[in-house]
PDB file of N, CA and C in Angstrom:
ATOM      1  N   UNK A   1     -30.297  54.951  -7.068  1.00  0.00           N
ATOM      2  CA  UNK A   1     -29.396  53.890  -6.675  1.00  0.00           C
ATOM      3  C   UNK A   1     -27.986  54.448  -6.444  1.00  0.00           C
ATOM      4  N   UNK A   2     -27.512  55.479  -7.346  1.00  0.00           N
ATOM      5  CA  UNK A   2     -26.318  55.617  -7.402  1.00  0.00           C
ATOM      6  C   UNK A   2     -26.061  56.438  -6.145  1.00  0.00           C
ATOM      7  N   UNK A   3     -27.165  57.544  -5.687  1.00  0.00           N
ATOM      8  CA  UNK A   3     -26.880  58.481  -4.764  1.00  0.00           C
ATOM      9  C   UNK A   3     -27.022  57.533  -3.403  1.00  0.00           C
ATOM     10  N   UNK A   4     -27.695  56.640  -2.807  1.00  0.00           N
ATOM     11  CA  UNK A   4     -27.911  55.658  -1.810  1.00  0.00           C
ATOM     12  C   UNK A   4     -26.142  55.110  -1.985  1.00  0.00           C
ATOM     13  N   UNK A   5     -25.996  54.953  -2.852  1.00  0.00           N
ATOM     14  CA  UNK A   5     -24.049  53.706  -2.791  1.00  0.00           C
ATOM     15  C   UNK A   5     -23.076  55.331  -2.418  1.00  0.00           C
ATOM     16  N   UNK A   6     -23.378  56.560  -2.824  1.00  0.00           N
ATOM     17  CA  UNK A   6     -22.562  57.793  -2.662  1.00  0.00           C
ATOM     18  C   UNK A   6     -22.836  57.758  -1.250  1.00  0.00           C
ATOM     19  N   UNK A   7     -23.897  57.719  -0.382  1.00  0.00           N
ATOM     20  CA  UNK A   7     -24.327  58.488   0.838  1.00  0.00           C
ATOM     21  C   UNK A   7     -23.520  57.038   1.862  1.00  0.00           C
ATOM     22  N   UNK A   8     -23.403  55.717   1.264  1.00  0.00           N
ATOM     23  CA  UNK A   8     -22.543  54.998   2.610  1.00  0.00           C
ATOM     24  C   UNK A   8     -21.374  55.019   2.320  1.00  0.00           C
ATOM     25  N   UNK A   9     -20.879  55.384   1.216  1.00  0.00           N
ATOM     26  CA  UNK A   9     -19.269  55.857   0.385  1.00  0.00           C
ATOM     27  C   UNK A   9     -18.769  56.883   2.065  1.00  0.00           C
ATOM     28  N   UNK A  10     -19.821  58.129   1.621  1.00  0.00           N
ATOM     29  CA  UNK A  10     -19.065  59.031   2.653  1.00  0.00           C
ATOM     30  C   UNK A  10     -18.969  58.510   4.073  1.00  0.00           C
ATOM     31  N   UNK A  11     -19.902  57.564   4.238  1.00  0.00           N
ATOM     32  CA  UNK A  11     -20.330  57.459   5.898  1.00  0.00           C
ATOM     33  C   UNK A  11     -19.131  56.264   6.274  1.00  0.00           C
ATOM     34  N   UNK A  12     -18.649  55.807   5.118  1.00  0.00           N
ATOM     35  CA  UNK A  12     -17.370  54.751   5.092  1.00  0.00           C
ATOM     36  C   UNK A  12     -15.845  55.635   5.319  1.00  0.00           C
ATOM     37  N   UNK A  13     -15.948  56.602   4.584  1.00  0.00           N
ATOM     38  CA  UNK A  13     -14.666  57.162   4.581  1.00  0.00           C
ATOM     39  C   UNK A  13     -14.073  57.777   5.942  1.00  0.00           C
ATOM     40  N   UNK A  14     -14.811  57.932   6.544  1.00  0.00           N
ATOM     41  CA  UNK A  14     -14.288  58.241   8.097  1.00  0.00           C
ATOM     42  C   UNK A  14     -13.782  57.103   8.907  1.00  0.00           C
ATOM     43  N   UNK A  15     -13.989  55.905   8.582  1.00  0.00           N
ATOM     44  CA  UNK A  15     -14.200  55.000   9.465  1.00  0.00           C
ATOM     45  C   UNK A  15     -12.925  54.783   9.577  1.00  0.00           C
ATOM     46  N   UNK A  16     -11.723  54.125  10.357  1.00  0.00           N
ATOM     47  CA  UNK A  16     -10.421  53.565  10.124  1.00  0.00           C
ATOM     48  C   UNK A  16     -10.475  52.646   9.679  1.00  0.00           C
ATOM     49  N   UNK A  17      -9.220  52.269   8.712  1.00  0.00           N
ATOM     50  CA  UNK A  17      -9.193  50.569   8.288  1.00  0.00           C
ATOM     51  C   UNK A  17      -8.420  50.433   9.615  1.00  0.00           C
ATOM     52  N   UNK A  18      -9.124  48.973   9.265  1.00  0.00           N
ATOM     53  CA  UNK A  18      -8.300  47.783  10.664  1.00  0.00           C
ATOM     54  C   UNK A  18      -7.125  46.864   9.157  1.00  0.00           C
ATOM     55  N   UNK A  19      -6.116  46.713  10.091  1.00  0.00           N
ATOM     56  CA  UNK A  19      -4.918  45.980   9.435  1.00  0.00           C
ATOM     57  C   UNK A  19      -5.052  44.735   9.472  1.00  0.00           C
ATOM     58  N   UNK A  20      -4.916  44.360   8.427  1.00  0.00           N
ATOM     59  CA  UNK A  20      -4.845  42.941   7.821  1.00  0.00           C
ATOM     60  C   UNK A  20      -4.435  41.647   9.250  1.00  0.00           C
ATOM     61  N   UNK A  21      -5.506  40.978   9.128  1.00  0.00           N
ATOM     62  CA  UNK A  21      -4.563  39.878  10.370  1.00  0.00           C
ATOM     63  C   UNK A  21      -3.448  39.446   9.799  1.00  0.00           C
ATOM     64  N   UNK A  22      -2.068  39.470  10.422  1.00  0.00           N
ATOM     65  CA  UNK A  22      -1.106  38.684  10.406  1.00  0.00           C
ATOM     66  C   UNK A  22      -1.469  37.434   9.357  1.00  0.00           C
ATOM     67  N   UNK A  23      -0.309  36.722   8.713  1.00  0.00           N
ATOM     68  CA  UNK A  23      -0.758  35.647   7.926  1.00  0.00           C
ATOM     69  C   UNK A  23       0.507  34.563   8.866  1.00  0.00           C
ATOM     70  N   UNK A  24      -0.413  33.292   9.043  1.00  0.00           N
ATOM     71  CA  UNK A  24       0.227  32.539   9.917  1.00  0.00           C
ATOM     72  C   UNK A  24       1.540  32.142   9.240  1.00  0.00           C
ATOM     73  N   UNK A  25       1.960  31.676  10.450  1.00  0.00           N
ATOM     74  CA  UNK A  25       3.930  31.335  10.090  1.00  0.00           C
ATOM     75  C   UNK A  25       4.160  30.217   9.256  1.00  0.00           C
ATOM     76  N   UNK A  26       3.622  29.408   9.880  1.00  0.00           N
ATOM     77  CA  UNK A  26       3.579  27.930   9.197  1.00  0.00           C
ATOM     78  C   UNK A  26       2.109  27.061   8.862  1.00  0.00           C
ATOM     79  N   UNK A  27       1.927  26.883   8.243  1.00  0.00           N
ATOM     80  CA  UNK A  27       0.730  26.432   8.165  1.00  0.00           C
ATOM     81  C   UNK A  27       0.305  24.865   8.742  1.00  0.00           C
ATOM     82  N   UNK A  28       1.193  23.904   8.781  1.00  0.00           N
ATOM     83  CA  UNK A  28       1.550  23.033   9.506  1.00  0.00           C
ATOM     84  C   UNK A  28       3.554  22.974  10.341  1.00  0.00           C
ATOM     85  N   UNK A  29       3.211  22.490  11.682  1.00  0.00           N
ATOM     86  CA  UNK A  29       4.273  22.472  12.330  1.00  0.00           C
ATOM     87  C   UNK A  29       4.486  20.979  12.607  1.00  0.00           C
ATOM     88  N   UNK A  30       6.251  20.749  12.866  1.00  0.00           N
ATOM     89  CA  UNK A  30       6.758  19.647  12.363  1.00  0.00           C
ATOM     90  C   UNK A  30       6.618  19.844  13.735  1.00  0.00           C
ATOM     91  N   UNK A  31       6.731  17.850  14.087  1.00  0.00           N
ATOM     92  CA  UNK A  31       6.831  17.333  15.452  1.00  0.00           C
ATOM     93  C   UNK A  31       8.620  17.933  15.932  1.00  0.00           C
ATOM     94  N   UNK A  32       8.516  17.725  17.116  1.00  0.00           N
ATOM     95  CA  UNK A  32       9.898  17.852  17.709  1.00  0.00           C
ATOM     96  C   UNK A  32      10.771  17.311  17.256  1.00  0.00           C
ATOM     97  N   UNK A  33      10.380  15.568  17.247  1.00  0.00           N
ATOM     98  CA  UNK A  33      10.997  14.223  16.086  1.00  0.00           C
ATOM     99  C   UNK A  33      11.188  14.538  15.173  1.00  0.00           C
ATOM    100  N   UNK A  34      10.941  15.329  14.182  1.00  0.00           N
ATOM    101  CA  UNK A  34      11.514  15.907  12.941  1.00  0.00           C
ATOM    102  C   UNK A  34      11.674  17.142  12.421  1.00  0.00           C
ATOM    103  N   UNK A  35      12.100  17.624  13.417  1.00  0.00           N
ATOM    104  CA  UNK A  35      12.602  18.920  13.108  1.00  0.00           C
ATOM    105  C   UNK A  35      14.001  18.714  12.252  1.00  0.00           C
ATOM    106  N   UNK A  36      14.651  18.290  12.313  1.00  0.00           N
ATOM    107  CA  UNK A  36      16.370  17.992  12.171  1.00  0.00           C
ATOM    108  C   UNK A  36      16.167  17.075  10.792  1.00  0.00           C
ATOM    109  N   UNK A  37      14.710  16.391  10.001  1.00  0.00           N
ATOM    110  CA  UNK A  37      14.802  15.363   9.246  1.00  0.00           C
ATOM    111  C   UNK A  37      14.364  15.770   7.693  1.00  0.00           C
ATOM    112  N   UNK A  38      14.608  15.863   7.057  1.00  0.00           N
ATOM    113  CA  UNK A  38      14.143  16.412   5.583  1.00  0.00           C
ATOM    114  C   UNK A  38      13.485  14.877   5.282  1.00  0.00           C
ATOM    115  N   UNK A  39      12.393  15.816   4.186  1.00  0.00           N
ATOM    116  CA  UNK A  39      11.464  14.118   3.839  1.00  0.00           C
ATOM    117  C   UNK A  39      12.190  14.286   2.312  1.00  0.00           C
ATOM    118  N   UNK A  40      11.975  13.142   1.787  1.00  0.00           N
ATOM    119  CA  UNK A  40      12.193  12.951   0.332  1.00  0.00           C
ATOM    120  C   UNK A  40      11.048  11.967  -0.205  1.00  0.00           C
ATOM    121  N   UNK A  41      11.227  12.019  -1.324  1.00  0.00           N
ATOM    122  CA  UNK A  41       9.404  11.460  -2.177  1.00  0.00           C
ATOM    123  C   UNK A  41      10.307  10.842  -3.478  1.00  0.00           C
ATOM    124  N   UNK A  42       9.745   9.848  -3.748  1.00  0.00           N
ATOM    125  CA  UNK A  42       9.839   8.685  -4.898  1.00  0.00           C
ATOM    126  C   UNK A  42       8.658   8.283  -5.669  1.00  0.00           C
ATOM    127  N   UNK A  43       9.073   7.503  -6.381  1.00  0.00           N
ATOM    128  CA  UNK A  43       8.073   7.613  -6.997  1.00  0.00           C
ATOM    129  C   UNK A  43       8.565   4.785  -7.170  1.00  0.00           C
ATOM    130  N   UNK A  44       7.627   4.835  -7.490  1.00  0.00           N
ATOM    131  CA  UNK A  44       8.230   3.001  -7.055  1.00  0.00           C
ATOM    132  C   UNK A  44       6.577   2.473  -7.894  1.00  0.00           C
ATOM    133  N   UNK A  45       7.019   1.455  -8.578  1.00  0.00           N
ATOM    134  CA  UNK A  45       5.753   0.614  -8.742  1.00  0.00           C
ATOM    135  C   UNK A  45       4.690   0.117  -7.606  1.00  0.00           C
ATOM    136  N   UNK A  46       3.647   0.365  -7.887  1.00  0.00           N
ATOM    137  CA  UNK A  46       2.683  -0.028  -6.854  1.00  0.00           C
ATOM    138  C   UNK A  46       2.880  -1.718  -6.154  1.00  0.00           C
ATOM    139  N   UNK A  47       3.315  -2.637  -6.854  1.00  0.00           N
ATOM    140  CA  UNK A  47       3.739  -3.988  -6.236  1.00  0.00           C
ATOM    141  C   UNK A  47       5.167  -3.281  -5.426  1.00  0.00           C
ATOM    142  N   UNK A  48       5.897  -2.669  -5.547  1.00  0.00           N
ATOM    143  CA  UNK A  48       6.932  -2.295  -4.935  1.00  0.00           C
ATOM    144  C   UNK A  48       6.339  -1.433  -3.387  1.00  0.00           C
ATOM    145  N   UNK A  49       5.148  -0.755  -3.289  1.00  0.00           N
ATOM    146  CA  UNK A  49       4.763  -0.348  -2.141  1.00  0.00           C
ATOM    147  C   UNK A  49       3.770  -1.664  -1.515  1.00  0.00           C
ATOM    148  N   UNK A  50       3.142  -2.210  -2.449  1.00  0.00           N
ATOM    149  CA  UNK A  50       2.366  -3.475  -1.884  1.00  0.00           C
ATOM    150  C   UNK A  50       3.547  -4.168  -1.062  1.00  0.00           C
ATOM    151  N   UNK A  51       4.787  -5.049  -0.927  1.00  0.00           N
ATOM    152  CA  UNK A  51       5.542  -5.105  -0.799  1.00  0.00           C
ATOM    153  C   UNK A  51       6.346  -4.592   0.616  1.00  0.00           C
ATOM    154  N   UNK A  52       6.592  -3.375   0.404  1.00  0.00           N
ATOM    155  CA  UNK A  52       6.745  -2.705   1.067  1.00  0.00           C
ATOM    156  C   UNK A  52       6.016  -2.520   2.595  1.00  0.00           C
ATOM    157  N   UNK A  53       4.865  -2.286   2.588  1.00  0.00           N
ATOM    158  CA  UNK A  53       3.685  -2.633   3.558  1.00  0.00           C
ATOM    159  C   UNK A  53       3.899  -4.038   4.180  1.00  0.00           C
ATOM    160  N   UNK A  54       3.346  -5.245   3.478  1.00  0.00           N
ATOM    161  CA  UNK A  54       3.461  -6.083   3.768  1.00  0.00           C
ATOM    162  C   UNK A  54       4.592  -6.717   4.345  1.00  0.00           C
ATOM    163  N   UNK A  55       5.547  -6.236   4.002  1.00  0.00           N
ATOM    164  CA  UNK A  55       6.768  -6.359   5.305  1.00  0.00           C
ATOM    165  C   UNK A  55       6.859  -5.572   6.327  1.00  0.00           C
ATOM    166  N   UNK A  56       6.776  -4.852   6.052  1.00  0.00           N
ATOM    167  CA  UNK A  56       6.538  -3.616   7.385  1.00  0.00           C
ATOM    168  C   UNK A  56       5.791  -4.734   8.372  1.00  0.00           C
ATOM    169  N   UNK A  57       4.233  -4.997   7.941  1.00  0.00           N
ATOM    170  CA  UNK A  57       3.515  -5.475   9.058  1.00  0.00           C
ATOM    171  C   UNK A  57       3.802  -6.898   9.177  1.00  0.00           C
ATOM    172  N   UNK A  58       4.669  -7.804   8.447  1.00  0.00           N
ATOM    173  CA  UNK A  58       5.215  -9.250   9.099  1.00  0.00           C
ATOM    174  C   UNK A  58       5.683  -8.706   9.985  1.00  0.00           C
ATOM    175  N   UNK A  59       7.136  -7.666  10.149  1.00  0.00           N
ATOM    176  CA  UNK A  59       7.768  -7.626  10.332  1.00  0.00           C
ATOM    177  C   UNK A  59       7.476  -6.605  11.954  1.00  0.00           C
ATOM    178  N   UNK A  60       6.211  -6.057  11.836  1.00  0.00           N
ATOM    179  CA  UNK A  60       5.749  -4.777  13.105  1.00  0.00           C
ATOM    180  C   UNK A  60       6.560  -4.353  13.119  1.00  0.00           C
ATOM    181  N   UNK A  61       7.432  -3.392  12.082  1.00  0.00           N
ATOM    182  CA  UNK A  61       7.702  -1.682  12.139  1.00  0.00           C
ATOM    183  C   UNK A  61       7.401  -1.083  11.028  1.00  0.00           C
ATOM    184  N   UNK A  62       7.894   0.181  11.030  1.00  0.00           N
ATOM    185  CA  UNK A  62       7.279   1.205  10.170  1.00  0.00           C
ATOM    186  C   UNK A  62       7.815   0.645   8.831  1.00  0.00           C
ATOM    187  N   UNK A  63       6.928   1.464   8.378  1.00  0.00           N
ATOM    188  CA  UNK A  63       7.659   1.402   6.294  1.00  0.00           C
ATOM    189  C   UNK A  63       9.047   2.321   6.357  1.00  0.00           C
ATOM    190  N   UNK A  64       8.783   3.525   7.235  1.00  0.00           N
ATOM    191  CA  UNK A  64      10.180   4.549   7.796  1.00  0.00           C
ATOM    192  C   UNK A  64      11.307   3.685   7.781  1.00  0.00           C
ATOM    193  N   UNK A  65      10.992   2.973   8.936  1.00  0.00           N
ATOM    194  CA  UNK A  65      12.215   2.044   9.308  1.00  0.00           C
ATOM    195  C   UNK A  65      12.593   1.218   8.513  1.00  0.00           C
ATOM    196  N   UNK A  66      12.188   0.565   7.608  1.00  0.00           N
ATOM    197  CA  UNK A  66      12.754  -0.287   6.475  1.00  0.00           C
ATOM    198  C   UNK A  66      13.208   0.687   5.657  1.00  0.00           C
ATOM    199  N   UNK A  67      12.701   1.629   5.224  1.00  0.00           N
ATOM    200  CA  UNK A  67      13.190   2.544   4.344  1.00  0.00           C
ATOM    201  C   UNK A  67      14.507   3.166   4.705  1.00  0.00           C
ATOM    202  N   UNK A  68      14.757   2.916   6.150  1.00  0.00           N
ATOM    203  CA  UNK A  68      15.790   3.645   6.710  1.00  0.00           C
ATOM    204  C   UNK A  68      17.003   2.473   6.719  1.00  0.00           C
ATOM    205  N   UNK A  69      16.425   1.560   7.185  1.00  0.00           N
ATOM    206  CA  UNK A  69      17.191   0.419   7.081  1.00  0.00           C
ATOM    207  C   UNK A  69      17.836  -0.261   5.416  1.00  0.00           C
ATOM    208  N   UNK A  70      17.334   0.322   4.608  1.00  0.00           N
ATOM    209  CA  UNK A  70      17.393   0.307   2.778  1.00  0.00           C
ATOM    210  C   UNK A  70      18.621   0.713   2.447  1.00  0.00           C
ATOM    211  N   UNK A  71      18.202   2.202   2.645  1.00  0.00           N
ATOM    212  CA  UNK A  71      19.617   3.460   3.018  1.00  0.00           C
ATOM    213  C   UNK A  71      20.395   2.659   3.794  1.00  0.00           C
ATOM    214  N   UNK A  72      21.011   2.116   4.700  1.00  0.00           N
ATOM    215  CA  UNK A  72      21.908   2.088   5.371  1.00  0.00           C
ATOM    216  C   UNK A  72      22.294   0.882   4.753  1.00  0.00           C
ATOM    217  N   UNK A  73      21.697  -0.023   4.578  1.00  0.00           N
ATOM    218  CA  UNK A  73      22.067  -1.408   3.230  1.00  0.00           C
ATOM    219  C   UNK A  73      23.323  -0.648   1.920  1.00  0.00           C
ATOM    220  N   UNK A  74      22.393   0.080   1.671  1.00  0.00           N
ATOM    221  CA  UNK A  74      23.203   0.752   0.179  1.00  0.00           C
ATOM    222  C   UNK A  74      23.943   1.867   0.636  1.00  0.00           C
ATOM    223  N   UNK A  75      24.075   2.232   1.486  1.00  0.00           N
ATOM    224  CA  UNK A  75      24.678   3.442   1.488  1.00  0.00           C
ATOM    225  C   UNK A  75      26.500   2.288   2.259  1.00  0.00           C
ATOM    226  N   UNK A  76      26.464   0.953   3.211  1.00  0.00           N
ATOM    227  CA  UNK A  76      27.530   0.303   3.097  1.00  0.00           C
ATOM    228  C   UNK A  76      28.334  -0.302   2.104  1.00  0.00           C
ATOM    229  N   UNK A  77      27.215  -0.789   1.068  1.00  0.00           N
ATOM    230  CA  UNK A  77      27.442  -1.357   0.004  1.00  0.00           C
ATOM    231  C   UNK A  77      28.357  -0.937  -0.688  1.00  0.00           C
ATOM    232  N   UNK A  78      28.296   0.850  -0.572  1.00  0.00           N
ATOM    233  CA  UNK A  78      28.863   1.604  -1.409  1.00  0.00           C
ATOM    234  C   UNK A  78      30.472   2.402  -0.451  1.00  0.00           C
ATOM    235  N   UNK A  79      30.437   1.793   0.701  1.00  0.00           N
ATOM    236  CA  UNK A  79      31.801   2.543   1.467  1.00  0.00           C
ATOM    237  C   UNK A  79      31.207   3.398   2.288  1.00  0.00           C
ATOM    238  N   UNK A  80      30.112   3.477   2.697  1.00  0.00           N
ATOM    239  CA  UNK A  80      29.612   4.986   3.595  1.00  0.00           C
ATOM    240  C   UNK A  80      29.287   4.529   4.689  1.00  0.00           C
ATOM    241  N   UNK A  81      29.611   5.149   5.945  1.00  0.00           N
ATOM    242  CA  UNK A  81      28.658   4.949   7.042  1.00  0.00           C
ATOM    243  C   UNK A  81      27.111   5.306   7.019  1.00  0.00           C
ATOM    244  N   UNK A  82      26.625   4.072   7.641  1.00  0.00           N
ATOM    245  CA  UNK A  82      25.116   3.877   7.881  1.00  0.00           C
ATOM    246  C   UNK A  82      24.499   5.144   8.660  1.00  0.00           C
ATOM    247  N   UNK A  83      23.670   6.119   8.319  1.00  0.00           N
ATOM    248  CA  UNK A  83      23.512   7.542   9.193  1.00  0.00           C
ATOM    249  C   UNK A  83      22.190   7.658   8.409  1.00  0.00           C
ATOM    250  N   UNK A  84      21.195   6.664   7.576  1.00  0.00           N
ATOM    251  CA  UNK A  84      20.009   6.943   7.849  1.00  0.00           C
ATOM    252  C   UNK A  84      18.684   6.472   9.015  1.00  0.00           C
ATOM    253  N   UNK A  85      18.200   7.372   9.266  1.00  0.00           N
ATOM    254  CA  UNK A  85      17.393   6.485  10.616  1.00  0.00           C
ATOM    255  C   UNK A  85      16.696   5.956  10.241  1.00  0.00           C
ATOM    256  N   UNK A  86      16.732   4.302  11.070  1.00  0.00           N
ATOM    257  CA  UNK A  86      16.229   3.027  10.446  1.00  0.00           C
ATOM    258  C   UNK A  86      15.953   2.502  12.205  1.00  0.00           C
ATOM    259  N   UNK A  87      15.666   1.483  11.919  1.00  0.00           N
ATOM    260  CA  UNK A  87      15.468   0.933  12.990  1.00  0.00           C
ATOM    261  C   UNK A  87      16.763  -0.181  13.172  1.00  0.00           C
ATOM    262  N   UNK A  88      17.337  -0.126  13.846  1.00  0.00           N
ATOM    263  CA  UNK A  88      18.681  -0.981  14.275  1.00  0.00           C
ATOM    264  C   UNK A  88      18.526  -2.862  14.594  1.00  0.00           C
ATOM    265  N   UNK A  89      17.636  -2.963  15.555  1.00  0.00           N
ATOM    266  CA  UNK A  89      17.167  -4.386  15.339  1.00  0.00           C
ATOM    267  C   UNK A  89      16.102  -4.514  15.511  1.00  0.00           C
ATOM    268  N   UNK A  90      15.085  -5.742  15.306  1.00  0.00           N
ATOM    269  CA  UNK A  90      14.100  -5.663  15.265  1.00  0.00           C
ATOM    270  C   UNK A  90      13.453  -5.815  16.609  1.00  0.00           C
ATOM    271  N   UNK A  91      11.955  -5.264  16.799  1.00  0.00           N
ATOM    272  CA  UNK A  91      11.449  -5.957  18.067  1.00  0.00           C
ATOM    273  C   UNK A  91      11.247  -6.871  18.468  1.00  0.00           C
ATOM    274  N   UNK A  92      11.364  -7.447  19.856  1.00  0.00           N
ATOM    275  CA  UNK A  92      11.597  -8.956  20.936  1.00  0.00           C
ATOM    276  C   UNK A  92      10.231  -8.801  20.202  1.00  0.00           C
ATOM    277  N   UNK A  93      10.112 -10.255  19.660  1.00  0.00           N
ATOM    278  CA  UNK A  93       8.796 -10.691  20.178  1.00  0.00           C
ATOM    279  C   UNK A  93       8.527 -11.436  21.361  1.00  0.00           C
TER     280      UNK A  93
END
């Protein structure tokens, strides 16, 4: 056994290694639309995302856009200009 694993040992050692493939850049790529946008993550009671949803879809826009529209609520409240992206008014029905 041992002399059979010696005899493809040698018949290996000539051979060239091939170089490692490249390891990809990104493993997922951001849309064009958010290139420029950092995400942030919370954490909210589940009636608080129930909620959440359910206005979104009275309302036909994103959960984004309310969320964006949230930020710009509190961020006046407090003296700041509105500069999170939200949705500005709602859609004609």
């Amino acid at each position: 056994m041992m002399a059979n694993r010696q005899h493809w040992l040698d018949r290996l050692r000539g051979l060239r290694r091939t170089q490692p493939a490249p390891a990809p850049q990104h493993r997922y790529r951001r849309p064009p639309s958010r290139e420029t946008l950092q995400a942030a993550t919370f954490y909210q009671s589940p009636e608080a995302w129930r909620q959440l949803k359910h206005i979104a879809f009275e309302q036909e826009v994103s959960q984004q856009a309310l969320v964006g529209e949230a930020l710009n609520a509190l961020f006046q409240r407090y003296g700041r200009p509105p500069v999170a992206i939200g949705l500005a008014e709602p859609p004609a029905v």
